[in-house]
N, C-alpha and C. Protein backbone atom coordinates (compact mmCIF):
# COMPACT_ATOMS: atom_id res chain seq x y z
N UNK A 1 36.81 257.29 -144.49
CA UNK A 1 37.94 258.11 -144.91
C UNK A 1 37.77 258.48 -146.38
N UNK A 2 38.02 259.76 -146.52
CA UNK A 2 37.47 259.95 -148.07
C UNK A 2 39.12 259.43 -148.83
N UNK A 3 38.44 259.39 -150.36
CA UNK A 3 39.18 259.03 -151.09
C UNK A 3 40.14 260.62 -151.37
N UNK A 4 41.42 260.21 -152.16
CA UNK A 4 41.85 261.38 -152.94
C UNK A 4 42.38 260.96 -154.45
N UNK A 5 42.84 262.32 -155.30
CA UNK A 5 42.97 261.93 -156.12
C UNK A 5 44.66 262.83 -156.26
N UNK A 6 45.61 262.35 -157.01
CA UNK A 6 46.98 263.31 -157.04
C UNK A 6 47.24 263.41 -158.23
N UNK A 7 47.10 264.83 -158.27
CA UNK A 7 47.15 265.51 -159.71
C UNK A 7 48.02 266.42 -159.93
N UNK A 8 49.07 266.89 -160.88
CA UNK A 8 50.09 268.03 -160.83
C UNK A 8 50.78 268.14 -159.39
N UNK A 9 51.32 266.70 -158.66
CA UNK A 9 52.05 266.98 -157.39
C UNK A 9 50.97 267.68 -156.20
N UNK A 10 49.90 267.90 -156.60
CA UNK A 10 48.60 268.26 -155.35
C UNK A 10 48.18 266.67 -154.83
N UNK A 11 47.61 266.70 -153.73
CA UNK A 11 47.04 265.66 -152.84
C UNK A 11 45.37 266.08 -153.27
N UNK A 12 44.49 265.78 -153.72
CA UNK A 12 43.16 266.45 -153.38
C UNK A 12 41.80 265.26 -152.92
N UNK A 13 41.00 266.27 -151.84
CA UNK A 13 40.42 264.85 -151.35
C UNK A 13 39.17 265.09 -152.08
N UNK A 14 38.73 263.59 -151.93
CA UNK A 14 37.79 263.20 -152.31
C UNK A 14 36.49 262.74 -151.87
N UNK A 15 35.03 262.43 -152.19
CA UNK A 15 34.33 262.06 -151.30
C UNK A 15 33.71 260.65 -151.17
N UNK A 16 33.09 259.90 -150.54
CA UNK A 16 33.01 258.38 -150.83
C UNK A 16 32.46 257.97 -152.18
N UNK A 17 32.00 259.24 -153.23
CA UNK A 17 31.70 258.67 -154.18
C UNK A 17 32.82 258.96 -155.42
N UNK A 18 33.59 259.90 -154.91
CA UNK A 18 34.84 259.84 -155.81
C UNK A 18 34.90 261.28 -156.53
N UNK A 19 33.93 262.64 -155.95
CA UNK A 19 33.17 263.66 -156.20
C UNK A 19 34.62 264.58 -155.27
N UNK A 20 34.76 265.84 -156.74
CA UNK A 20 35.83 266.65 -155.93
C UNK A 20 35.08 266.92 -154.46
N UNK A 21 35.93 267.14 -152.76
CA UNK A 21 35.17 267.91 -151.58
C UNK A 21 35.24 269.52 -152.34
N UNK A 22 36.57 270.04 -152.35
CA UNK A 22 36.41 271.19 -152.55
C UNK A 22 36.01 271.85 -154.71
N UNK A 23 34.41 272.21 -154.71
CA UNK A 23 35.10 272.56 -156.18
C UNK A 23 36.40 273.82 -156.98
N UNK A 24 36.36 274.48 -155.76
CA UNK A 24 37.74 275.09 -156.33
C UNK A 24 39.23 274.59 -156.91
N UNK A 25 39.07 273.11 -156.38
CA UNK A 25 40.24 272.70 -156.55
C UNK A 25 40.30 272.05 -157.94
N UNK A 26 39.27 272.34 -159.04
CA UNK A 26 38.46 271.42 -160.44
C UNK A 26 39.47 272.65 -161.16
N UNK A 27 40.52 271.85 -162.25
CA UNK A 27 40.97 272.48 -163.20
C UNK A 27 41.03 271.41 -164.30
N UNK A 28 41.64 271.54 -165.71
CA UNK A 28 41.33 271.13 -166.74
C UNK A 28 42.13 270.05 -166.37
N UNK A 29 43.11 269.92 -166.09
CA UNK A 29 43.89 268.58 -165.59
C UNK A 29 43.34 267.30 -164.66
N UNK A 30 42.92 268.26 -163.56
CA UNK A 30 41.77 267.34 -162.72
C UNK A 30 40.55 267.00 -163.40
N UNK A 31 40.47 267.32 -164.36
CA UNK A 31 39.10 266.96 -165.22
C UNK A 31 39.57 265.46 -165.41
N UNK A 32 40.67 265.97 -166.94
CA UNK A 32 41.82 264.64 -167.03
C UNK A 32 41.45 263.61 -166.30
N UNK A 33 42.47 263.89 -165.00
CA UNK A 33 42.63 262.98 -164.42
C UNK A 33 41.35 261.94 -163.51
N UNK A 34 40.16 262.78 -163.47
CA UNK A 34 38.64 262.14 -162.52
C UNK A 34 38.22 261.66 -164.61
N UNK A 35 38.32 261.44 -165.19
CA UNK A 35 38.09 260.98 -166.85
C UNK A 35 38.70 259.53 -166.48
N UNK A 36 40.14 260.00 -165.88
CA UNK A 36 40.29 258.85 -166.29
C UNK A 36 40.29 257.63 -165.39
N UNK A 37 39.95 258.29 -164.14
CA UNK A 37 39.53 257.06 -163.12
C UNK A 37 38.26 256.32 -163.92
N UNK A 38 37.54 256.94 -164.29
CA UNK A 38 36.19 256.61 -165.34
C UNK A 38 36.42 256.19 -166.44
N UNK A 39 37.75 255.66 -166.64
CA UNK A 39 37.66 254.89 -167.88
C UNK A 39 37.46 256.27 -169.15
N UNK A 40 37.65 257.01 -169.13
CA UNK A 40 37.48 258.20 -170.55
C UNK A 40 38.63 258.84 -170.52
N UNK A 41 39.05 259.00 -171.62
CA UNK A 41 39.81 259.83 -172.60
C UNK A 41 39.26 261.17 -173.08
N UNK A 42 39.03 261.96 -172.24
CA UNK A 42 38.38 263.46 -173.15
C UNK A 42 38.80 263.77 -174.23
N UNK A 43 37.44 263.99 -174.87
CA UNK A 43 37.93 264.61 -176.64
C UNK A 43 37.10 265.97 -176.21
N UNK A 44 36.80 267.02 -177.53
CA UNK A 44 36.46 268.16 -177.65
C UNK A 44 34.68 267.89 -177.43
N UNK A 45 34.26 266.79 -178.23
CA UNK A 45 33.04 266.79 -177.81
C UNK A 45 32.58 266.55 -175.84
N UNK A 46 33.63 266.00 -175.40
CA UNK A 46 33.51 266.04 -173.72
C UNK A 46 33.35 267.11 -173.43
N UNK A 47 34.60 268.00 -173.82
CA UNK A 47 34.86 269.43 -172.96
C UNK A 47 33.54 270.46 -173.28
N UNK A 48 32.91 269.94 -174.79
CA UNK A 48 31.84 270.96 -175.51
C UNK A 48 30.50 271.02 -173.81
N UNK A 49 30.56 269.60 -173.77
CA UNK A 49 29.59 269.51 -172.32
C UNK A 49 29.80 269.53 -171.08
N UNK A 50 31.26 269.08 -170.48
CA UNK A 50 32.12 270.04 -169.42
C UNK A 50 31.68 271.23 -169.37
N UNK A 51 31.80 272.19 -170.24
CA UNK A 51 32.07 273.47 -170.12
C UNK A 51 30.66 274.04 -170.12
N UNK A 52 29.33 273.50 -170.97
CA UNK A 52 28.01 273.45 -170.78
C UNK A 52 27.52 273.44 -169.51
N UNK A 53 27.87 272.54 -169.23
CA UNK A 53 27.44 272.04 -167.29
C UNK A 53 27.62 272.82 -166.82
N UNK A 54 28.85 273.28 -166.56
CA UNK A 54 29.85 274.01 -165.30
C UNK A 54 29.24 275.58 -166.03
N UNK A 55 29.14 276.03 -167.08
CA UNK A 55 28.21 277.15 -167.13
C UNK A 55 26.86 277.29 -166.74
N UNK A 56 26.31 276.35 -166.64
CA UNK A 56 25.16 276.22 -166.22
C UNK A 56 25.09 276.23 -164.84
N UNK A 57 25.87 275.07 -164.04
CA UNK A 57 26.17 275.09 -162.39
C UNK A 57 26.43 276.84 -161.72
N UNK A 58 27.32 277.56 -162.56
CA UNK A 58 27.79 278.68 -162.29
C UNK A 58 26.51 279.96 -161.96
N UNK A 59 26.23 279.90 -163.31
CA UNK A 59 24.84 280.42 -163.30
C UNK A 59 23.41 280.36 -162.10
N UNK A 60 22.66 279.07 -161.86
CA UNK A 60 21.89 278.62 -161.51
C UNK A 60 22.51 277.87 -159.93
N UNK A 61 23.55 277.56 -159.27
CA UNK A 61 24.12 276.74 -158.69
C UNK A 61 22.99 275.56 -158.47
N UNK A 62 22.63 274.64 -159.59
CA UNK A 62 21.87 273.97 -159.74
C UNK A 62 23.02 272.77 -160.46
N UNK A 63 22.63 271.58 -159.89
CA UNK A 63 22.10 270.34 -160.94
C UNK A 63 20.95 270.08 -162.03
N UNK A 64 21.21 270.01 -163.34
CA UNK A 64 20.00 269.70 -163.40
C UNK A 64 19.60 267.94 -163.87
N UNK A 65 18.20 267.99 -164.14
CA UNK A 65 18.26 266.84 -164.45
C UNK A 65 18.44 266.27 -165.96
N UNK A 66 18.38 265.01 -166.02
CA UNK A 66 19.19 264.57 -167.36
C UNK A 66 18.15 265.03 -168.42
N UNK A 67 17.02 265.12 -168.43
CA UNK A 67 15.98 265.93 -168.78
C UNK A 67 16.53 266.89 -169.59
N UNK A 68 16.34 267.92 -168.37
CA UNK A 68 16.84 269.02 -168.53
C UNK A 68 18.17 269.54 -169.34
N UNK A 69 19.30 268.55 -168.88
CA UNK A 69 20.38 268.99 -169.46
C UNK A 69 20.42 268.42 -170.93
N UNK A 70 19.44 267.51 -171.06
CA UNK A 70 19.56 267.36 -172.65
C UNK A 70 18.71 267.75 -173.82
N UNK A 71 17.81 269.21 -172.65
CA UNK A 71 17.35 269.61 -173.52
C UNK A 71 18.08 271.32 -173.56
N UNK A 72 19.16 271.40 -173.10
CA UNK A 72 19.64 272.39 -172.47
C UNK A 72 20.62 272.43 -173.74
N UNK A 73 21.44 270.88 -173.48
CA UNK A 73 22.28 270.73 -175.04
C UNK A 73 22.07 270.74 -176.46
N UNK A 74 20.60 270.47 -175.98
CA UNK A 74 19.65 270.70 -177.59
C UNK A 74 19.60 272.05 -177.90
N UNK A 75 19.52 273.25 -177.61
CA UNK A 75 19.15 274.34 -177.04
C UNK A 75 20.76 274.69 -177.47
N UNK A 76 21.53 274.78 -177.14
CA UNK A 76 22.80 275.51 -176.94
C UNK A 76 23.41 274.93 -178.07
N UNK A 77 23.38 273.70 -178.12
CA UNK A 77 24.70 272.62 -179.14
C UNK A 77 24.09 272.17 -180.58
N UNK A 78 22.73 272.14 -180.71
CA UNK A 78 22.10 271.82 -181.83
C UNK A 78 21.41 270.35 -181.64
N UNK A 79 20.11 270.23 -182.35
CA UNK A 79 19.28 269.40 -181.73
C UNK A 79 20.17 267.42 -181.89
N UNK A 80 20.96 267.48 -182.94
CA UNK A 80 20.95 266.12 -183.04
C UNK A 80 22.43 265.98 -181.81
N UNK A 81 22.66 266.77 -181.62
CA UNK A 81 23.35 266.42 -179.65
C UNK A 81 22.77 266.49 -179.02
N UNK A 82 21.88 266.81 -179.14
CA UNK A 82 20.32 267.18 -177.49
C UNK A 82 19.81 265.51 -177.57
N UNK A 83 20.26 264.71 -177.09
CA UNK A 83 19.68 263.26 -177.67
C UNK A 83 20.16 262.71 -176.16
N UNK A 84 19.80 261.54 -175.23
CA UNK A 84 19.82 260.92 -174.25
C UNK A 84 21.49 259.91 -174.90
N UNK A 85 20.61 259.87 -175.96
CA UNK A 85 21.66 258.44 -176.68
C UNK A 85 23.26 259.33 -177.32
N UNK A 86 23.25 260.52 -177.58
CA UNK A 86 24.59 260.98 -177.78
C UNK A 86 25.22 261.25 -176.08
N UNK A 87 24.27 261.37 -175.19
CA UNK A 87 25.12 262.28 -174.02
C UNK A 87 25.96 260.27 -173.41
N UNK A 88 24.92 259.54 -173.70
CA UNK A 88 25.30 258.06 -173.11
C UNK A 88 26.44 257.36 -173.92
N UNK A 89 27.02 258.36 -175.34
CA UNK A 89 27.60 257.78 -176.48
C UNK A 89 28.74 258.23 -175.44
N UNK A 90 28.84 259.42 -174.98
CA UNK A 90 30.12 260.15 -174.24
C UNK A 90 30.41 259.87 -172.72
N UNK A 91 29.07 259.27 -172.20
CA UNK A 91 29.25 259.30 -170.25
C UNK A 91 28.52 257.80 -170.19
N UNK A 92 28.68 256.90 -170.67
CA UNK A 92 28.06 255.64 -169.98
C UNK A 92 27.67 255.24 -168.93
N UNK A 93 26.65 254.48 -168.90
CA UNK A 93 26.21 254.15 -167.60
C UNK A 93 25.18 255.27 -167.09
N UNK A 94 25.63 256.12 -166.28
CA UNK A 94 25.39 256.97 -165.22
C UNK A 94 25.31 258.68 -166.01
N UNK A 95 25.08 259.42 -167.01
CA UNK A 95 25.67 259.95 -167.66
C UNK A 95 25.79 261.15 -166.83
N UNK A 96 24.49 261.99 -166.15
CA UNK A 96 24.86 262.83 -165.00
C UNK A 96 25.40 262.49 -163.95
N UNK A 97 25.84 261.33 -163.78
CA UNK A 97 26.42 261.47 -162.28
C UNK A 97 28.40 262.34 -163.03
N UNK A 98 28.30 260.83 -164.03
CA UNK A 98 29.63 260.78 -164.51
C UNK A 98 30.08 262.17 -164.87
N UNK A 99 29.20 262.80 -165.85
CA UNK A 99 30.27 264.36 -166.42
C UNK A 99 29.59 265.31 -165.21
N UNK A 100 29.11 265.04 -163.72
CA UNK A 100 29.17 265.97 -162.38
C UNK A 100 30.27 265.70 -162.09
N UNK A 101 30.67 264.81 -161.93
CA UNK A 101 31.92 264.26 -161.34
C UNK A 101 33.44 264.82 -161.53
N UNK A 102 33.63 264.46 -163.42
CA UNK A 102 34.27 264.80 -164.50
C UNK A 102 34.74 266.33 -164.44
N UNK A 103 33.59 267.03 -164.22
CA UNK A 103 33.65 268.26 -164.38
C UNK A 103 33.34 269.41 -162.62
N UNK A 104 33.72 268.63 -161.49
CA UNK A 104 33.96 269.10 -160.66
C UNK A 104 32.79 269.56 -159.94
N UNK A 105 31.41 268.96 -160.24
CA UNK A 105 30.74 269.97 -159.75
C UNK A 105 29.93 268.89 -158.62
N UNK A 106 29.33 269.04 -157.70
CA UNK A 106 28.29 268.20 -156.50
C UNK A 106 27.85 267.14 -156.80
N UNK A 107 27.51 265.98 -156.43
CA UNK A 107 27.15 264.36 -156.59
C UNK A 107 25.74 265.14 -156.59
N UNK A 108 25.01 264.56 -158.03
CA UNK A 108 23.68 265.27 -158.21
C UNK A 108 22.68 263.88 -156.93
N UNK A 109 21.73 264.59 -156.98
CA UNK A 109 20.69 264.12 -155.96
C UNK A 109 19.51 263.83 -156.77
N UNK A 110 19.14 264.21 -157.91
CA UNK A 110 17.92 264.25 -158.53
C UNK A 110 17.93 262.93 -159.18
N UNK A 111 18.67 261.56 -159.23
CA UNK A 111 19.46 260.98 -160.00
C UNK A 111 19.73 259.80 -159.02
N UNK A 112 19.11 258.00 -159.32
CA UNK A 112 19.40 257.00 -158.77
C UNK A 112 21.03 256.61 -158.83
């Protein structure tokens, strides 16, 4: 049975890993609120890579890999954020699974 999450009086489901089913249903609140099942508090530096990702997903309908996306942030955000160790300062643990999640977009696959 999938999980859900209830946000602004919506019911929305979820999948066994805790990954929006539908991404249409990903707004800045549901960000919020999948943050804070994860233990985070979004600041501006979150949303700077929220909004990175999900431009990128939009674009490419790709995942990419942590690789990639941190050289993507190097590239876009300036090199001393393009770092493994700033994206892990903001998403612990897991850092692509966590801001896929965060930010509404597919349980990446490229990624233990």
């Amino acid at each position: 049975m999938p999980n859900t999450l209830v946000t602004e009086a919506k019911e929305l489901e979820l999948d066994n890993y805790g990954y929006l089913q539908l991404l249409s249903d990903w707004n800045h609140g549901v960000a919020e609120a999948l943050a804070l099942k994860e233990g985070i508090s979004l600041t501006s530096a979150h949303w700077e890579l929220i909004n990175l990702l999900r431009e990128f997903y939009q674009q490419s309908e790709l995942i990419p890999s942590t690789r990639v996306l941190v050289k993507l942030i190097a590239k876009e955000l300036g090199a001393e954020k393009g770092k493994s160790i700033y994206l892990m300062s903001l998403f612990p643990e897991t850092p692509l699974k966590t801001i896929c999640k965060i930010s509404g977009l597919p349980r990446p696959t490229n990624c233990v």
